[in-house]
Structures are given as structure tokens and as C-alpha cells.
N, C-alpha and C. Protein backbone atom coordinates (compact mmCIF):
# COMPACT_ATOMS: atom_id res chain seq x y z
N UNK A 1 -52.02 77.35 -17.22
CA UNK A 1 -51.45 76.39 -18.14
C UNK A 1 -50.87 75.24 -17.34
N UNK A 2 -51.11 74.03 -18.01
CA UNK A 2 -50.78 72.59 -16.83
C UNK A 2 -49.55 72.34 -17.29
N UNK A 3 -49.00 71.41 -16.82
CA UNK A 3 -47.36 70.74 -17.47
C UNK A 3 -47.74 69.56 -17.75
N UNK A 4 -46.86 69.58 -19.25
CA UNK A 4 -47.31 68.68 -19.98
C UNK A 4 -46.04 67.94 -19.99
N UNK A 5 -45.82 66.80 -19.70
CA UNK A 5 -45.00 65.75 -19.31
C UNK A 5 -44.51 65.35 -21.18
N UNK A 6 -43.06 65.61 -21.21
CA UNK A 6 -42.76 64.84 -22.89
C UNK A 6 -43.19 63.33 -22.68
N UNK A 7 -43.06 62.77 -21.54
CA UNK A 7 -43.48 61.27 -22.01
C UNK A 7 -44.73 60.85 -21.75
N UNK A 8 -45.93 61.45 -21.68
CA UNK A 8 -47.19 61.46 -21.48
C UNK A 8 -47.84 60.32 -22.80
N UNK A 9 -47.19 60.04 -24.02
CA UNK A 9 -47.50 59.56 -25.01
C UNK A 9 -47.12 57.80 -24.75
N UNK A 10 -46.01 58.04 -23.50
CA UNK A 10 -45.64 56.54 -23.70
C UNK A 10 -45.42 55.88 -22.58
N UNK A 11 -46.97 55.93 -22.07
CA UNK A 11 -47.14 55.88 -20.91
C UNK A 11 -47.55 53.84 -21.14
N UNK A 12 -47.49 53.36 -20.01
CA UNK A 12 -47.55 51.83 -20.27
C UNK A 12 -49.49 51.55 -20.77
N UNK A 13 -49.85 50.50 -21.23
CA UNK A 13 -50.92 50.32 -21.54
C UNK A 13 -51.70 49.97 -20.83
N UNK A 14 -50.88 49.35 -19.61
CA UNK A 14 -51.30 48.29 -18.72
C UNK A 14 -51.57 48.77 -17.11
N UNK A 15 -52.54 49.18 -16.50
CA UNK A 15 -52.17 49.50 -15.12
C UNK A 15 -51.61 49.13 -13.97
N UNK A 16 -51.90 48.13 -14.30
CA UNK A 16 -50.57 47.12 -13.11
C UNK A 16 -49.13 47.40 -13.51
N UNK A 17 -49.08 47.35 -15.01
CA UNK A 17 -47.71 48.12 -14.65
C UNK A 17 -47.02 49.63 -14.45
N UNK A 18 -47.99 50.00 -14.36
CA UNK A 18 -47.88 51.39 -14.27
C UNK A 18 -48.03 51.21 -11.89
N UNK A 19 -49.21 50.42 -11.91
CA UNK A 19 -48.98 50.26 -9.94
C UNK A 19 -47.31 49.59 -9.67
N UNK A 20 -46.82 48.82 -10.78
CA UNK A 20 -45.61 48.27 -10.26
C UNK A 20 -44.81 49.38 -10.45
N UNK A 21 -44.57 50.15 -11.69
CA UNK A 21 -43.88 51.18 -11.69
C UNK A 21 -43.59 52.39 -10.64
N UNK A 22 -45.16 52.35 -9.78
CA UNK A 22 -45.00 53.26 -8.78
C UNK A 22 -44.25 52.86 -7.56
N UNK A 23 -44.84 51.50 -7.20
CA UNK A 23 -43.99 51.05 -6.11
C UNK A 23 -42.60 50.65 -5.81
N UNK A 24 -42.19 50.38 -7.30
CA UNK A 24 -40.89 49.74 -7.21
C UNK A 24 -40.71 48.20 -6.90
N UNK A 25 -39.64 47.76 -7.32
CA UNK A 25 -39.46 45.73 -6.65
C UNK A 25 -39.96 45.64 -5.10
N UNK A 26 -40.25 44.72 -4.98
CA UNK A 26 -41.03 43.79 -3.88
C UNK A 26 -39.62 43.42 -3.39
N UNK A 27 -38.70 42.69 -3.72
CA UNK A 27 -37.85 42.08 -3.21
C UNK A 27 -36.52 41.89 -3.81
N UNK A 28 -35.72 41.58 -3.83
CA UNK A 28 -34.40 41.72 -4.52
C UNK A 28 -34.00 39.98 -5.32
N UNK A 29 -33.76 40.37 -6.05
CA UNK A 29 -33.24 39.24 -6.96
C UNK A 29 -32.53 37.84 -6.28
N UNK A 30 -33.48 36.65 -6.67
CA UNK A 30 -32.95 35.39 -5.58
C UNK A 30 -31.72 35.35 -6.14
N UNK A 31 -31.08 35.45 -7.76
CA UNK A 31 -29.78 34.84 -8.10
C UNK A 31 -29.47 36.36 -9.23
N UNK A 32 -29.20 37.48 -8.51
CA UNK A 32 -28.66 38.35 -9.27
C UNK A 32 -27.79 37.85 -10.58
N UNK A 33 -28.44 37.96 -11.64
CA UNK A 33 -27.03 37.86 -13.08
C UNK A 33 -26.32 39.14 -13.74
N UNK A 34 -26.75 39.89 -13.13
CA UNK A 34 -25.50 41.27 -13.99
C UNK A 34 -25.31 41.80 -12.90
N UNK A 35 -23.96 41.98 -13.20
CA UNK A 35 -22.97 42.92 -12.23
C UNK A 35 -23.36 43.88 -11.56
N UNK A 36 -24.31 44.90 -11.96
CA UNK A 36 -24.64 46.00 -11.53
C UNK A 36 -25.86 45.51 -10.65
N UNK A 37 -26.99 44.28 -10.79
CA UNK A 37 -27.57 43.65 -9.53
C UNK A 37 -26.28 43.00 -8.50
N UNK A 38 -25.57 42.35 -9.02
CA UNK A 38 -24.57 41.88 -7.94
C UNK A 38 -23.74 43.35 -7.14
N UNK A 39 -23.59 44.19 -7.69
CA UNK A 39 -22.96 45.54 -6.70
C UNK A 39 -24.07 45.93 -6.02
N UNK A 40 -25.24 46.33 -6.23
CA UNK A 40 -26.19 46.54 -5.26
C UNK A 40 -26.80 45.52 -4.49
N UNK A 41 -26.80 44.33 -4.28
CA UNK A 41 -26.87 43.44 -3.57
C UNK A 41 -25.67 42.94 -2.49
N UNK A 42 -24.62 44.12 -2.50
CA UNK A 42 -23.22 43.42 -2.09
C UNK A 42 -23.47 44.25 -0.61
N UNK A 43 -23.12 43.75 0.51
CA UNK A 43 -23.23 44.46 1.54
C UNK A 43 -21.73 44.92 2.18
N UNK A 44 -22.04 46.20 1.38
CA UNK A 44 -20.93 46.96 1.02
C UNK A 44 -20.48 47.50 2.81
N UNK A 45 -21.71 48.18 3.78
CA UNK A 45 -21.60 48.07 4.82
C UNK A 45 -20.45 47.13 5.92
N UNK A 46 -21.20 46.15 6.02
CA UNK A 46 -20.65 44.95 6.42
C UNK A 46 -19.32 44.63 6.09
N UNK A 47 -18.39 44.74 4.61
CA UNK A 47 -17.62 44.71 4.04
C UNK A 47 -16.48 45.77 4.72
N UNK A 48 -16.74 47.18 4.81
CA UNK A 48 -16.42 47.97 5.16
C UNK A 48 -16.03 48.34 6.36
N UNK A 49 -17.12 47.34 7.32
CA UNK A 49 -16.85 47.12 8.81
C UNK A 49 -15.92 46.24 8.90
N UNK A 50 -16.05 45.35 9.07
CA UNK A 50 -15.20 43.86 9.08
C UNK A 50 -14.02 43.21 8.77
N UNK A 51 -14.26 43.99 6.69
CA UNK A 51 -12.98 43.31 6.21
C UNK A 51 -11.95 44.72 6.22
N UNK A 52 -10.73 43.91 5.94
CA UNK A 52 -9.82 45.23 5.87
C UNK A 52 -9.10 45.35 4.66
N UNK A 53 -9.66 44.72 3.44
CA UNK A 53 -9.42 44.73 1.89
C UNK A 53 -10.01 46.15 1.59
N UNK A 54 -11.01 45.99 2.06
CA UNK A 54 -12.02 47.15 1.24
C UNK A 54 -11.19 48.32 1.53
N UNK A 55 -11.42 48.59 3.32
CA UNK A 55 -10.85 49.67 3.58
C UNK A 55 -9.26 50.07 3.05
N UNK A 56 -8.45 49.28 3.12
CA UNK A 56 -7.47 49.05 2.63
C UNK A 56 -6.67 50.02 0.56
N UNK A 57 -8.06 49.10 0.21
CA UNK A 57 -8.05 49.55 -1.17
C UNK A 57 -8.54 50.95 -1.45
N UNK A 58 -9.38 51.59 -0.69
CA UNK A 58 -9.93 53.32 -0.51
C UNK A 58 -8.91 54.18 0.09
N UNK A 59 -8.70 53.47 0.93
CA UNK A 59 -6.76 54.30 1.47
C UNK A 59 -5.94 54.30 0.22
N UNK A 60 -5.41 53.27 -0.20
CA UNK A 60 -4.31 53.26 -0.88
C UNK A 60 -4.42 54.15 -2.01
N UNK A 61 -6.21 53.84 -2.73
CA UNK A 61 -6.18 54.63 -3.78
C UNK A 61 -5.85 56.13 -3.30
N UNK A 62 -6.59 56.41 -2.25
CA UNK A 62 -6.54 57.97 -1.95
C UNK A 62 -4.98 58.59 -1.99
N UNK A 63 -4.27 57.72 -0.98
CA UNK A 63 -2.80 58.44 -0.89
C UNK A 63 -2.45 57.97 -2.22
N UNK A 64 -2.18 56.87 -3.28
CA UNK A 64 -1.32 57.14 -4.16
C UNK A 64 -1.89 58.45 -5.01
N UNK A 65 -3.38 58.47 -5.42
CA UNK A 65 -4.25 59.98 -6.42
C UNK A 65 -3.20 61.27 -5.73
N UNK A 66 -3.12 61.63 -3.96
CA UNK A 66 -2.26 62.26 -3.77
C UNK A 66 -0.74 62.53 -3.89
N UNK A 67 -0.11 61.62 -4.14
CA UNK A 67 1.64 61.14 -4.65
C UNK A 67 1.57 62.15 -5.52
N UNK A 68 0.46 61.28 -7.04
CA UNK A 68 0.60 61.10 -8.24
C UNK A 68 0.34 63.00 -8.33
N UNK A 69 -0.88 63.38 -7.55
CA UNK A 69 -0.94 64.64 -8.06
C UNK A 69 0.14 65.99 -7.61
N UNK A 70 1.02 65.18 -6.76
CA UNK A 70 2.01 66.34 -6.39
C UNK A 70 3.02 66.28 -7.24
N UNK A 71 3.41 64.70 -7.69
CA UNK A 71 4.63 64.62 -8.70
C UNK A 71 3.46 65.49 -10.35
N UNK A 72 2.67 65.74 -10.61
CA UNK A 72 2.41 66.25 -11.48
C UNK A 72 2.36 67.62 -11.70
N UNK A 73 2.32 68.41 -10.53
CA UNK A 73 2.22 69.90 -9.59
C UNK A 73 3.97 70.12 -9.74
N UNK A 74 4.77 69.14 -9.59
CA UNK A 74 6.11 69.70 -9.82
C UNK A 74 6.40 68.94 -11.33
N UNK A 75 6.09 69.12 -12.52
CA UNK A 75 6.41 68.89 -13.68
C UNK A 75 7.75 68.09 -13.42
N UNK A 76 7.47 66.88 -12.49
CA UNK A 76 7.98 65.78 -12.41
C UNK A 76 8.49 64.73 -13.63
N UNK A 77 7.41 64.63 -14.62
CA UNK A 77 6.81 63.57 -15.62
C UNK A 77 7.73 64.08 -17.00
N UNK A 78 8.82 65.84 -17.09
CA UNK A 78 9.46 65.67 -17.93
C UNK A 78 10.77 64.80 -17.70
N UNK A 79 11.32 64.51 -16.79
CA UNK A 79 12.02 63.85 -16.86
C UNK A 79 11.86 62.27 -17.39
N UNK A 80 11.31 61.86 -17.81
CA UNK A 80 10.70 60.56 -18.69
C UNK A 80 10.66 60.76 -19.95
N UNK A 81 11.16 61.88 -20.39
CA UNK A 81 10.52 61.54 -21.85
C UNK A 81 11.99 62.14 -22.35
């Protein structure tokens, strides 16, 4: 018995796009417009080396998530209410 693919029905019409589908983009977007092309176009690398925002902001988050989760470990948070 073969495997039968659920999307076998909606498959493109066209074979070129089905060759583009295999290969994937050629090249990356000259003027990215949505955010999520602009985050994968961001050379997050480079950023990470260089600047000291980035790194900066991955520290801070880390130790305050740690603060926050010890003041929550000592039922800290009734005193507020």
C-alpha cells in the first residue's frame, strides 16, 4: 500500500511552480515590506557580535525572568494585594 499524501488534490497546475516550489527563492527581497521579511533579513549575527544593545537586552531579560521567578517561588506577590 503507497502513501497517499492529503494534499495530493491541490497540487499547483503549473510546473514551474511546482520547480519553484522545490527550489525555494533565488534571492532575498531587494526592499523587504513585512516585518517578518525584515527579521529574517536582519543580520542578527553581526548584531550580536558588534553591538552591545542586543546582547545587552538577552542578559537583562534573562536575569530579570530569574528575579521575577524567585520572588514568585517565595509567594512574594501576596503582599500587594
Amino acid at each position: 500500500m503507497s502513501h497517499v499524501s492529503f494534499y495530493t488534490g491541490f497540487r499547483s497546475l503549473s510546473p514551474v511552480m511546482e520547480r519553484m516550489a522545490e527550489t525555494g527563492p533565488g534571492r532575498p527581497m531587494k526592499f523587504p515590506y513585512t516585518v517578518g521579511a525584515k527579521l529574517l533579513q536582519f543580520p542578527w549575527k553581526m548584531a550580536w557580535k558588534k553591538g552591545r544593545g542586543l546582547r545587552h537586552l538577552i542578559y537583562s531579560i534573562g536575569i530579570t525572568y530569574l528575579i521575577f521567578r524567585q520572588i514568585d517561588k517565595k509567594g512574594a506577590w501576596n503582599f500587594f494585594v
